[in-house]
PDB file of N, CA and C in Angstrom:
ATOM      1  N   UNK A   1       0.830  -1.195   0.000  1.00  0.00           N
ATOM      2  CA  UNK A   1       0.000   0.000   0.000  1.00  0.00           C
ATOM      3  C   UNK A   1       0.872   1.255   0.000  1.00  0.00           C
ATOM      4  N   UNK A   2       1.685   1.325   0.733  1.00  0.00           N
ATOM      5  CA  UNK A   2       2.862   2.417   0.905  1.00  0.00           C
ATOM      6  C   UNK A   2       3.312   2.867  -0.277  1.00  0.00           C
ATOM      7  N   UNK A   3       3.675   1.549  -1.486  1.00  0.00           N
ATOM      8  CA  UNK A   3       4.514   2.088  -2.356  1.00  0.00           C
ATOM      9  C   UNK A   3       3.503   2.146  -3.520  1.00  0.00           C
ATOM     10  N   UNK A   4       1.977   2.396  -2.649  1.00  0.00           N
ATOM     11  CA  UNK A   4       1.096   2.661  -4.622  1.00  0.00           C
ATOM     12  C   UNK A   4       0.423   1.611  -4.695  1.00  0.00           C
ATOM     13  N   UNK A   5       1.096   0.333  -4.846  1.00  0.00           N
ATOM     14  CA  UNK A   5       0.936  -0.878  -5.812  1.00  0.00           C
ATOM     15  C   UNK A   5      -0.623  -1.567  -5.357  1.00  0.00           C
ATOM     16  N   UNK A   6      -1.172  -2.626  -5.829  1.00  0.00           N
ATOM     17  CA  UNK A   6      -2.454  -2.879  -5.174  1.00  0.00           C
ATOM     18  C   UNK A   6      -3.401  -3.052  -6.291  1.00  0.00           C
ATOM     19  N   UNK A   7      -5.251  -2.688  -5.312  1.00  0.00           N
ATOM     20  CA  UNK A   7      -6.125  -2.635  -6.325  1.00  0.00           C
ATOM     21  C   UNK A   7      -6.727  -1.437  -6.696  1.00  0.00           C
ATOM     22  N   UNK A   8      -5.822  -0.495  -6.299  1.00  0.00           N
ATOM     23  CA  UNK A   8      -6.435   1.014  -6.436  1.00  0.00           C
ATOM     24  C   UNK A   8      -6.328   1.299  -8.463  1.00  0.00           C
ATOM     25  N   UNK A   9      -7.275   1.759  -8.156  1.00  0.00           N
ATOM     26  CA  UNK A   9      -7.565   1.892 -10.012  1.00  0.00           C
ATOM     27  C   UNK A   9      -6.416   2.816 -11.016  1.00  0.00           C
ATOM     28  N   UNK A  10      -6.270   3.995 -10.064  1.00  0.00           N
ATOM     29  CA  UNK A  10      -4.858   4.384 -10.712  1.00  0.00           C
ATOM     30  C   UNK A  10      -3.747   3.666 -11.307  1.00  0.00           C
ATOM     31  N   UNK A  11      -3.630   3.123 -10.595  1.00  0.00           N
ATOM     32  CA  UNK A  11      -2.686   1.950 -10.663  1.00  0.00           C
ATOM     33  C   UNK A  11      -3.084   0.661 -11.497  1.00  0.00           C
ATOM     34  N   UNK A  12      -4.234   0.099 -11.366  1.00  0.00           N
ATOM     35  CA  UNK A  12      -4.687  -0.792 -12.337  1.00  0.00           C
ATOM     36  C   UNK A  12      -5.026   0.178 -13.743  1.00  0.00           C
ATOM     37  N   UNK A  13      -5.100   1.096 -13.753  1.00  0.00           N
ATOM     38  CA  UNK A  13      -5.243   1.896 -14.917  1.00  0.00           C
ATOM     39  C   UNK A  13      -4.270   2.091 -15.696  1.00  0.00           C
ATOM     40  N   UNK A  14      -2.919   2.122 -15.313  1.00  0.00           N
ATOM     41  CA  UNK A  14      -1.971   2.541 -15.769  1.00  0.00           C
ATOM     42  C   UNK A  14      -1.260   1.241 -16.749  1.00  0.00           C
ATOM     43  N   UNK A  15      -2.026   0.003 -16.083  1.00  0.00           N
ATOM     44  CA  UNK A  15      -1.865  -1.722 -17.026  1.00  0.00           C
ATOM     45  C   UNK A  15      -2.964  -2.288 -17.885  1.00  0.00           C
ATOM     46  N   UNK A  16      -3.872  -1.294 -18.016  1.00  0.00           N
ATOM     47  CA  UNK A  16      -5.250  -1.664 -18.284  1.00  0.00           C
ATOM     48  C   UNK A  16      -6.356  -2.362 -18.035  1.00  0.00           C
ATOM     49  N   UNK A  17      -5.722  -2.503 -16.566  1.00  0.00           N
ATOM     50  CA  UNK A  17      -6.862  -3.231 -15.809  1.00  0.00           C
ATOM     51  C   UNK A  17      -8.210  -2.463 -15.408  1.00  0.00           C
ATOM     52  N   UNK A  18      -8.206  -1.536 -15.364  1.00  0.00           N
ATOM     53  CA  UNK A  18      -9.045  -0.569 -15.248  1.00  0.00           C
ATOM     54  C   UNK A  18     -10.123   0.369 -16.349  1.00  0.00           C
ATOM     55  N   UNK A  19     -11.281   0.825 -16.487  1.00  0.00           N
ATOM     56  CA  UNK A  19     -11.428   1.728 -17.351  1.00  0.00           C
ATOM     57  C   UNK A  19     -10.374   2.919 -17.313  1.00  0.00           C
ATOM     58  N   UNK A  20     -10.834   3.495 -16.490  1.00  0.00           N
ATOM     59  CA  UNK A  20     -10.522   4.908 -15.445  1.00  0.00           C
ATOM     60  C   UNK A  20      -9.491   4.710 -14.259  1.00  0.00           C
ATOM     61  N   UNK A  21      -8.881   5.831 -14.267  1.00  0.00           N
ATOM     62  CA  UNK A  21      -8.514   5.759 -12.684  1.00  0.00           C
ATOM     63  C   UNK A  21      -8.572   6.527 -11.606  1.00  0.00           C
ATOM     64  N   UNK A  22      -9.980   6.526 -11.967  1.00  0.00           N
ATOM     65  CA  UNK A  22     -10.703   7.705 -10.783  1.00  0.00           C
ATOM     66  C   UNK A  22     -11.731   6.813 -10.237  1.00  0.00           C
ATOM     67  N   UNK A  23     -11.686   7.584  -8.655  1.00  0.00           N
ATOM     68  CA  UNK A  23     -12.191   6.865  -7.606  1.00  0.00           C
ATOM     69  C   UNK A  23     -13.801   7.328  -7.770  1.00  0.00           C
ATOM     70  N   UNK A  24     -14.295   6.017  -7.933  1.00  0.00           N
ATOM     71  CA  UNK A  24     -16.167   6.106  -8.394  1.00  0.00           C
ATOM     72  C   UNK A  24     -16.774   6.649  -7.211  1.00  0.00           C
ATOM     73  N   UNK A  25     -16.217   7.008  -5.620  1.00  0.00           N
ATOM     74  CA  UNK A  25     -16.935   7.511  -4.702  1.00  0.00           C
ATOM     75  C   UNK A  25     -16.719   8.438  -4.228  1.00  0.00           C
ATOM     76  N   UNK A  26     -15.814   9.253  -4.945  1.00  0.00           N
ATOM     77  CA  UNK A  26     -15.473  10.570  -4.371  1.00  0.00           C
ATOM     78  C   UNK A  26     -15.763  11.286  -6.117  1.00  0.00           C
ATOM     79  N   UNK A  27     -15.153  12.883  -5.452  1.00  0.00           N
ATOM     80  CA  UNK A  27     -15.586  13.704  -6.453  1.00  0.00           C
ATOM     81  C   UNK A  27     -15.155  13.483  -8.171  1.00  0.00           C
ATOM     82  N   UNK A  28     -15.539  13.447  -9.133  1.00  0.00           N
ATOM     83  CA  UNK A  28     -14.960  12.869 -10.264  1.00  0.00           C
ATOM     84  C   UNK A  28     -13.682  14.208 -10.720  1.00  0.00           C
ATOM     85  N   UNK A  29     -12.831  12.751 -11.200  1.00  0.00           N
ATOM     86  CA  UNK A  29     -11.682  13.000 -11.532  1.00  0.00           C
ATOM     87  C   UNK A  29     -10.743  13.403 -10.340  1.00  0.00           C
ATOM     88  N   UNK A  30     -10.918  12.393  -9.480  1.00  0.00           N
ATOM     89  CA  UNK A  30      -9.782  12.555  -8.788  1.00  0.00           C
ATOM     90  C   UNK A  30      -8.977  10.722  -8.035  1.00  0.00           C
ATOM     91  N   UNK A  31      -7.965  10.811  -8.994  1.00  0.00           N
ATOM     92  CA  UNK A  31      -7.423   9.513  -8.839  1.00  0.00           C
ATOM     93  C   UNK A  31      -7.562   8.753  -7.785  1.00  0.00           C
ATOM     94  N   UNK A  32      -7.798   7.436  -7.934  1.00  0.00           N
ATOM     95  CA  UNK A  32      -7.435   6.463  -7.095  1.00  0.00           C
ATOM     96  C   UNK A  32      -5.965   5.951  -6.818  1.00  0.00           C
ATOM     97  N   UNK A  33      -5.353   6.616  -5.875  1.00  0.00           N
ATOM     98  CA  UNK A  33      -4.204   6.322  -5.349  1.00  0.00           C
ATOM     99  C   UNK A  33      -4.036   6.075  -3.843  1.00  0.00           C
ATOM    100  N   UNK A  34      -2.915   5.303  -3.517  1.00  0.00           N
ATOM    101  CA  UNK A  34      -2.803   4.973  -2.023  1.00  0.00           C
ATOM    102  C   UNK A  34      -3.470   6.471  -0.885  1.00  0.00           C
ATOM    103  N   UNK A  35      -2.757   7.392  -1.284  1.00  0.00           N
ATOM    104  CA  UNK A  35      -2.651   8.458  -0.193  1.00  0.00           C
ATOM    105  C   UNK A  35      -3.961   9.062  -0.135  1.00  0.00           C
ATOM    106  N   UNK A  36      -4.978   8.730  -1.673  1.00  0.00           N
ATOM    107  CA  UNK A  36      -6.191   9.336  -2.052  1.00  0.00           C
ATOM    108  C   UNK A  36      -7.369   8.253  -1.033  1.00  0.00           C
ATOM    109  N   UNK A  37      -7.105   6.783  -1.257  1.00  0.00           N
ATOM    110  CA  UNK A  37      -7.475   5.826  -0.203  1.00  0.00           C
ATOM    111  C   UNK A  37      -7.754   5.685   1.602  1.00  0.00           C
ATOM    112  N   UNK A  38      -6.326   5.804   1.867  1.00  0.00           N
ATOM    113  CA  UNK A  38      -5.739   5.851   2.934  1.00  0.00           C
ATOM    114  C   UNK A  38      -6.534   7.135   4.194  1.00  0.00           C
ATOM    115  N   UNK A  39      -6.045   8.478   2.835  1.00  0.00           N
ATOM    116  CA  UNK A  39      -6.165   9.706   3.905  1.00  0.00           C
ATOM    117  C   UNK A  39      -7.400  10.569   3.666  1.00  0.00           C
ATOM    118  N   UNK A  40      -8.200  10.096   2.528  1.00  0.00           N
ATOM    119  CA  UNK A  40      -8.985  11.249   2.121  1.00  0.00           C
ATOM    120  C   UNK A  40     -10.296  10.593   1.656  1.00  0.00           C
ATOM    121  N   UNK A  41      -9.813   9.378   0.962  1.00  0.00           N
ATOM    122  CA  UNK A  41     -11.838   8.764   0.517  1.00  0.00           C
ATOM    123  C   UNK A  41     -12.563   8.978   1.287  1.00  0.00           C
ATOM    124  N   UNK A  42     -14.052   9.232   0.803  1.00  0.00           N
ATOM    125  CA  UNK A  42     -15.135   9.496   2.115  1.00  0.00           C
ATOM    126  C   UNK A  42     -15.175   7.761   2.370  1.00  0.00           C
ATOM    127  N   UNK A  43     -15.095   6.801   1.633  1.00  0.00           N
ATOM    128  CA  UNK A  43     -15.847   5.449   1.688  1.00  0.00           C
ATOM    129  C   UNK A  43     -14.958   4.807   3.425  1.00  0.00           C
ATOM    130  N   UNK A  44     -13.946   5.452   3.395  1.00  0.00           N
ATOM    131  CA  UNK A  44     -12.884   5.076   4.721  1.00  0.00           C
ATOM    132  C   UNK A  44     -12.899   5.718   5.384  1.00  0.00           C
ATOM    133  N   UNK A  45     -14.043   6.672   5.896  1.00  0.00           N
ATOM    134  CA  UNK A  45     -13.847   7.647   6.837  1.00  0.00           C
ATOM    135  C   UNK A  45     -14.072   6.899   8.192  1.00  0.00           C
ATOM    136  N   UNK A  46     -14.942   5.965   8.025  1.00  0.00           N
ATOM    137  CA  UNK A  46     -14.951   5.386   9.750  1.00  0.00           C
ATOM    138  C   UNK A  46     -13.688   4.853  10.333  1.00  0.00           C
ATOM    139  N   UNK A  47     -13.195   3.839   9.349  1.00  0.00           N
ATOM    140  CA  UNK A  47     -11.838   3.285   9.405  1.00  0.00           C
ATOM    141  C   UNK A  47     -10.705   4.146   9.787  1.00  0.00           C
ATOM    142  N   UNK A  48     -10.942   5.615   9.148  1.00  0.00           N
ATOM    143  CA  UNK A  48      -9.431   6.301   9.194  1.00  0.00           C
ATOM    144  C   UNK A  48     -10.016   7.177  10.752  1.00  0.00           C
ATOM    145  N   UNK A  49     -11.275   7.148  11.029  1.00  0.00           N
ATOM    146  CA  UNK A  49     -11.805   8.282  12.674  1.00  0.00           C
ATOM    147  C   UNK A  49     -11.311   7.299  13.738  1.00  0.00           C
ATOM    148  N   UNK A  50     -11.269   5.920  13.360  1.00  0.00           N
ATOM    149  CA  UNK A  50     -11.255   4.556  14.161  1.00  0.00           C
ATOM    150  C   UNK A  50      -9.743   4.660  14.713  1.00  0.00           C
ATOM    151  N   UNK A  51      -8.873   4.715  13.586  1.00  0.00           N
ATOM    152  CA  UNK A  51      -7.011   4.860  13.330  1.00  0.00           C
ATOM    153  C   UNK A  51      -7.235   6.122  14.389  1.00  0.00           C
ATOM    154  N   UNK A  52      -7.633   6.953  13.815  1.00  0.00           N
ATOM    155  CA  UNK A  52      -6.983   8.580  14.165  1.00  0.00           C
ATOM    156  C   UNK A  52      -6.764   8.058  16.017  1.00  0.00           C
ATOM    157  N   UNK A  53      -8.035   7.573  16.411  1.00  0.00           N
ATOM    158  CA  UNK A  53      -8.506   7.750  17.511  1.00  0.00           C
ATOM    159  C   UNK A  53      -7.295   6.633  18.657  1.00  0.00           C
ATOM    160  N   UNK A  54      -7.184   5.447  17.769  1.00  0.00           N
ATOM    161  CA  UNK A  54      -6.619   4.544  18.321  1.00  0.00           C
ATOM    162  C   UNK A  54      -4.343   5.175  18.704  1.00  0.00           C
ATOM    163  N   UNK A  55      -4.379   5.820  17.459  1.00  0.00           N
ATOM    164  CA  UNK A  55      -3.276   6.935  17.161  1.00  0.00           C
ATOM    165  C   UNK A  55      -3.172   8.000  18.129  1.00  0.00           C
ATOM    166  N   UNK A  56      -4.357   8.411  18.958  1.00  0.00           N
ATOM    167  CA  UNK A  56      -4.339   9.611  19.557  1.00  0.00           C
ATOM    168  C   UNK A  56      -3.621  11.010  18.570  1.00  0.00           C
ATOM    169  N   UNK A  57      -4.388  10.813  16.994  1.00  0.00           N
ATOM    170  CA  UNK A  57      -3.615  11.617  16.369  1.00  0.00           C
ATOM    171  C   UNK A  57      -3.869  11.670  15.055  1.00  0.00           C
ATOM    172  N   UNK A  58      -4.029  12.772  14.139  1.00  0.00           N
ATOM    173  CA  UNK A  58      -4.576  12.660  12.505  1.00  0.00           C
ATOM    174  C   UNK A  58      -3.376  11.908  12.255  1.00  0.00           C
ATOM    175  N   UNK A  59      -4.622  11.033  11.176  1.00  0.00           N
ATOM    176  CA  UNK A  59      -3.555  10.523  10.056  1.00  0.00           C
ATOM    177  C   UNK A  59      -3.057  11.107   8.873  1.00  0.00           C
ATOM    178  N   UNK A  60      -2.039  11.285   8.874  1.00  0.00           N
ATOM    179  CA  UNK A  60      -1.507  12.177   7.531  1.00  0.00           C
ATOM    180  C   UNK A  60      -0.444  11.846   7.003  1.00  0.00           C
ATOM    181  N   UNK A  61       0.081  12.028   5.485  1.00  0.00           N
ATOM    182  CA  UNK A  61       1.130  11.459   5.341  1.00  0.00           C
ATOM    183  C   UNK A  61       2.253  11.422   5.731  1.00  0.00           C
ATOM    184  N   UNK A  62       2.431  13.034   6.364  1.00  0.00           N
ATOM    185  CA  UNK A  62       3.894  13.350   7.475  1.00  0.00           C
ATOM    186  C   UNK A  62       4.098  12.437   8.829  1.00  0.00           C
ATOM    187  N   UNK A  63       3.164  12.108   8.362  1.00  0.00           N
ATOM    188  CA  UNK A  63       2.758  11.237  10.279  1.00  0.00           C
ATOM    189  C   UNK A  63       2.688   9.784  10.366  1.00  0.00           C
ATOM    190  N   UNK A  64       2.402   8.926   9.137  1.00  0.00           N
ATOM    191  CA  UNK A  64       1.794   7.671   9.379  1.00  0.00           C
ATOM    192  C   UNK A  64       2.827   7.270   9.481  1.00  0.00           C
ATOM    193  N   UNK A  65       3.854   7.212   8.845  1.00  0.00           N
ATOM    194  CA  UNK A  65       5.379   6.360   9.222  1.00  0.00           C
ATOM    195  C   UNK A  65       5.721   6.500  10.816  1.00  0.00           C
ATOM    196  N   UNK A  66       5.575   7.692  11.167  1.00  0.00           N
ATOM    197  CA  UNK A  66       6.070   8.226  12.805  1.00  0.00           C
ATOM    198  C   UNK A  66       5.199   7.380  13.536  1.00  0.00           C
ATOM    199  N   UNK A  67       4.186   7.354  13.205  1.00  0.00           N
ATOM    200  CA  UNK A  67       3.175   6.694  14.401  1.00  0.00           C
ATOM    201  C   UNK A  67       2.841   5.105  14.612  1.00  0.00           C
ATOM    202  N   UNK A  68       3.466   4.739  13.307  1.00  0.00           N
ATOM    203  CA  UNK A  68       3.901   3.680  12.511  1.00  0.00           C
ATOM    204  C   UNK A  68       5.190   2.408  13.991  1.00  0.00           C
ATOM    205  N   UNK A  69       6.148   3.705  14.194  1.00  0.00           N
ATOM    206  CA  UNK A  69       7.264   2.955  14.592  1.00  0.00           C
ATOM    207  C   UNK A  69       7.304   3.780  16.133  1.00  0.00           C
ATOM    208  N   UNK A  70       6.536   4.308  16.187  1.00  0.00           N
ATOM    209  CA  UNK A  70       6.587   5.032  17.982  1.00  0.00           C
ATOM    210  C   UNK A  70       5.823   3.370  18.713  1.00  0.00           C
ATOM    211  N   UNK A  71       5.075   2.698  18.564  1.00  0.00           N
ATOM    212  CA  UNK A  71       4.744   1.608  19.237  1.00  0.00           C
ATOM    213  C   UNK A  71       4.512   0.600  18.489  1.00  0.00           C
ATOM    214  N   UNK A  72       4.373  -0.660  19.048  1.00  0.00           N
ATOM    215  CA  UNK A  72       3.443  -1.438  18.864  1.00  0.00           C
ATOM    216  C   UNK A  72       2.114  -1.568  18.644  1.00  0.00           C
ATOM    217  N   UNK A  73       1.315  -1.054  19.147  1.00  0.00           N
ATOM    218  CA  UNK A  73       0.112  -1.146  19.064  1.00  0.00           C
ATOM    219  C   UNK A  73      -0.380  -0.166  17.885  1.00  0.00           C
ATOM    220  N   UNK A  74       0.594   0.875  18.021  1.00  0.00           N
ATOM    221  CA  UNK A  74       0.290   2.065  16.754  1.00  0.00           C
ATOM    222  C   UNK A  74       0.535   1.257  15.279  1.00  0.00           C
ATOM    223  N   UNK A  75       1.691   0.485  15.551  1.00  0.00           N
ATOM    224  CA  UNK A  75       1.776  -0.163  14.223  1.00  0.00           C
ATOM    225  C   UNK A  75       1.075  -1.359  13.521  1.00  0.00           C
ATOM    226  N   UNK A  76       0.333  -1.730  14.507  1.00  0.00           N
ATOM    227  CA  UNK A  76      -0.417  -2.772  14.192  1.00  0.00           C
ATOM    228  C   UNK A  76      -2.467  -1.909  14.182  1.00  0.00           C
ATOM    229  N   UNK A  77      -2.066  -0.878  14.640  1.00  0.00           N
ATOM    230  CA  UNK A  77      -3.580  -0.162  14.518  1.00  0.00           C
ATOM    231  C   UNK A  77      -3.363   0.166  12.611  1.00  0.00           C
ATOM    232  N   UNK A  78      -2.401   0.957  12.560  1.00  0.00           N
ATOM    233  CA  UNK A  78      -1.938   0.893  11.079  1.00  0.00           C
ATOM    234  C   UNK A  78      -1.882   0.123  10.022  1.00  0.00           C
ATOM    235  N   UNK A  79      -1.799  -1.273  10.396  1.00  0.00           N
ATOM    236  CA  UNK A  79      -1.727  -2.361   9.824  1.00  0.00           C
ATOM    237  C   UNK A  79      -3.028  -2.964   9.683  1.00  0.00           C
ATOM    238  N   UNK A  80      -3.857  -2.967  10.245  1.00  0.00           N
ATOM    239  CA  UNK A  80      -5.593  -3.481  10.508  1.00  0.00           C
ATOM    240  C   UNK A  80      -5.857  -2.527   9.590  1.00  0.00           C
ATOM    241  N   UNK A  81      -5.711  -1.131   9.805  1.00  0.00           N
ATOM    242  CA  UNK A  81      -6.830  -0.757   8.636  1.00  0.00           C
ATOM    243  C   UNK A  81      -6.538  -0.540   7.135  1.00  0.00           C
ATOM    244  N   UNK A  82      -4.639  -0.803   6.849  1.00  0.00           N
ATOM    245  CA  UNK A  82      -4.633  -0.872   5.568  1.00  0.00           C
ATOM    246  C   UNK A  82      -5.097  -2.179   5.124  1.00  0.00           C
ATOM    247  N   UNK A  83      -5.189  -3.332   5.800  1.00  0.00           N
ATOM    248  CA  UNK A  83      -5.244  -4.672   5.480  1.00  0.00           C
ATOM    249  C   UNK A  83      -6.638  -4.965   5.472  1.00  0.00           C
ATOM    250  N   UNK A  84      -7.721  -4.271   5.957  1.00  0.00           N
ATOM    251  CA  UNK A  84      -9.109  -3.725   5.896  1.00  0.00           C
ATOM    252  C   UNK A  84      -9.213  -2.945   4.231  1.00  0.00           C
ATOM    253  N   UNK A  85      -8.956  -1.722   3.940  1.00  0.00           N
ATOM    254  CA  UNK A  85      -8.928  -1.257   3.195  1.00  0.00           C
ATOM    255  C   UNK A  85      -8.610  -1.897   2.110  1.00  0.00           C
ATOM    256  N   UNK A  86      -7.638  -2.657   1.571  1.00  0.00           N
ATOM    257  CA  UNK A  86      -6.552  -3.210   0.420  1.00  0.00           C
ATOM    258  C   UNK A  86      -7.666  -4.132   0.450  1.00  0.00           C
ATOM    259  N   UNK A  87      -8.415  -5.272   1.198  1.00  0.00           N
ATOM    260  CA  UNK A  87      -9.297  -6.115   0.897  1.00  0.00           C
ATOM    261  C   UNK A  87     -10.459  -5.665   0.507  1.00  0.00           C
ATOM    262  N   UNK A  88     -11.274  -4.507   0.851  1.00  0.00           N
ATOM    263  CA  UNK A  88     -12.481  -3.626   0.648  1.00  0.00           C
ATOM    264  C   UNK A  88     -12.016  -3.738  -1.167  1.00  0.00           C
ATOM    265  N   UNK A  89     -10.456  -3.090  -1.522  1.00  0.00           N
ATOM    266  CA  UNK A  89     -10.403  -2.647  -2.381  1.00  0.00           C
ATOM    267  C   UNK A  89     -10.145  -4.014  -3.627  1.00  0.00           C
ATOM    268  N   UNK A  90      -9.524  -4.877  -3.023  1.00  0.00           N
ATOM    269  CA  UNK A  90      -9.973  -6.174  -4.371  1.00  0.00           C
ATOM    270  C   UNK A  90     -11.171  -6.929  -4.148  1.00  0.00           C
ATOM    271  N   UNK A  91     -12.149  -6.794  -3.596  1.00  0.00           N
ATOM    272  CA  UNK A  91     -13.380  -7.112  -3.568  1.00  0.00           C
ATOM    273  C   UNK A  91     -14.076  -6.129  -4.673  1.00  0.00           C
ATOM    274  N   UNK A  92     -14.145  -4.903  -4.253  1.00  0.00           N
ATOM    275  CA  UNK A  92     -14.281  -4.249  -5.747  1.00  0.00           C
ATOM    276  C   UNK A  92     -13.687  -4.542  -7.181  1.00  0.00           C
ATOM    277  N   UNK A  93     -12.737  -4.420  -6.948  1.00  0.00           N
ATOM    278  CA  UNK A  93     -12.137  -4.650  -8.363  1.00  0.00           C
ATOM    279  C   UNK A  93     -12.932  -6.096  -9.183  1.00  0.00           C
ATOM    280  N   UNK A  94     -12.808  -7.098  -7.978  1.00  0.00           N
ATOM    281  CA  UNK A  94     -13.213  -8.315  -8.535  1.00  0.00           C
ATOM    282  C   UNK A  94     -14.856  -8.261  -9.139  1.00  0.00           C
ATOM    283  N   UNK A  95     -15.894  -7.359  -8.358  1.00  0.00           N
ATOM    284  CA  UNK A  95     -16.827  -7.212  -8.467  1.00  0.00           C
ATOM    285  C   UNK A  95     -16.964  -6.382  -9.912  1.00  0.00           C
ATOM    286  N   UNK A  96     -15.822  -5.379 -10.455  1.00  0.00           N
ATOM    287  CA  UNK A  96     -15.348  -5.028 -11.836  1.00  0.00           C
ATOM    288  C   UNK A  96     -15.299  -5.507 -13.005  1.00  0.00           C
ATOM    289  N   UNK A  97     -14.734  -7.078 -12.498  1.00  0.00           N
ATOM    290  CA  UNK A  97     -14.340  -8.079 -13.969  1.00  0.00           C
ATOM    291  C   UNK A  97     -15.704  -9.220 -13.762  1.00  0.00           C
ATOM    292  N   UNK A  98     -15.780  -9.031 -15.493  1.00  0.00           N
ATOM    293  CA  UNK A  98     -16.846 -10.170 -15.894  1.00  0.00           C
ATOM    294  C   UNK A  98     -16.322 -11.646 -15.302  1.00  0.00           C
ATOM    295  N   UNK A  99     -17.312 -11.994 -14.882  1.00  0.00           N
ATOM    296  CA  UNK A  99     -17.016 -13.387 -14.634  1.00  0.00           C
ATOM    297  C   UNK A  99     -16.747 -14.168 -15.866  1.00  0.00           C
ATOM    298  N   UNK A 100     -16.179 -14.103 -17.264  1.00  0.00           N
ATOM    299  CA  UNK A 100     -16.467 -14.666 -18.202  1.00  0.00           C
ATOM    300  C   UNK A 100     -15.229 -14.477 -19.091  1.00  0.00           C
ATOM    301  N   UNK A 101     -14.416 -13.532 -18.199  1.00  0.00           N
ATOM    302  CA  UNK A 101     -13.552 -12.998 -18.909  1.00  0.00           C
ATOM    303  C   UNK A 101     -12.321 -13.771 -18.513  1.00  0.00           C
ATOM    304  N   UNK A 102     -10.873 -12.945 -19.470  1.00  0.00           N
ATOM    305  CA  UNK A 102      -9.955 -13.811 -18.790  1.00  0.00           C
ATOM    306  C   UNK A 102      -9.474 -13.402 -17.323  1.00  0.00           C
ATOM    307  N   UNK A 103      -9.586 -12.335 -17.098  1.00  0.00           N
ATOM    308  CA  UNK A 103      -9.317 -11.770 -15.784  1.00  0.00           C
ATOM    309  C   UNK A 103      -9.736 -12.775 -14.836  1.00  0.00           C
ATOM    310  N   UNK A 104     -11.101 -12.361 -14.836  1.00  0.00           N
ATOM    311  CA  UNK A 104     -11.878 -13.059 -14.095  1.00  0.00           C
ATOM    312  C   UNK A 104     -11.883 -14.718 -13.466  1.00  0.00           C
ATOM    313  N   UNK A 105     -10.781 -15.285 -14.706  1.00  0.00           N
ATOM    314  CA  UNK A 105     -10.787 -17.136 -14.061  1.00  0.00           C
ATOM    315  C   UNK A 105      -9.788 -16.884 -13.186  1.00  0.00           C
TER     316      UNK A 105
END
């Protein structure tokens, strides 16, 4: 998730896995990328109020590494909700490809 890679559509867009690579639940035309996921989709807002809270602290990109390696528990609060998120996000994708296609087997 850190370095981009995944099922975010930007990114599947850029191999043609994708139509588009804009995020279908936020405002149009604005990419699906990790940091667009992570820090800003409305679809993750409970997930990221859940983090903030467990963080004692916004999540932001200056910050998630720091809060990342200040504990244990911070890093594994970090870890639940990208590993939440990244699955939200190939459940979609999969829900994307025809069952009929080659993707799809």
């Amino acid at each position: 998730m850190r370095d981009g890679h995944g099922c975010f559509k930007g990114y599947l867009h850029r191999f043609g896995h994708a139509s588009d690579p804009y995020c279908a639940h936020c405002e149009p035309q604005v990419v699906e990328d990790a940091e667009h996921v992570f820090l800003h989709c409305g679809r993750f807002v409970g997930d990221r109020e859940e983090l903030e809270v467990r963080l004692e602290g916004r999540v932001e990109t200056e910050s998630v590494v720091e809060h990342m390696i200040s504990s244990k528990e911070k890093w594994v609060a970090v870890n639940t909700m990208a590993v939440a998120v990244m699955k939200q996000l190939r459940r979609e994708e999969r829900s994307r490809i025809p069952a009929n296609s080659e993707e799809g087997r």
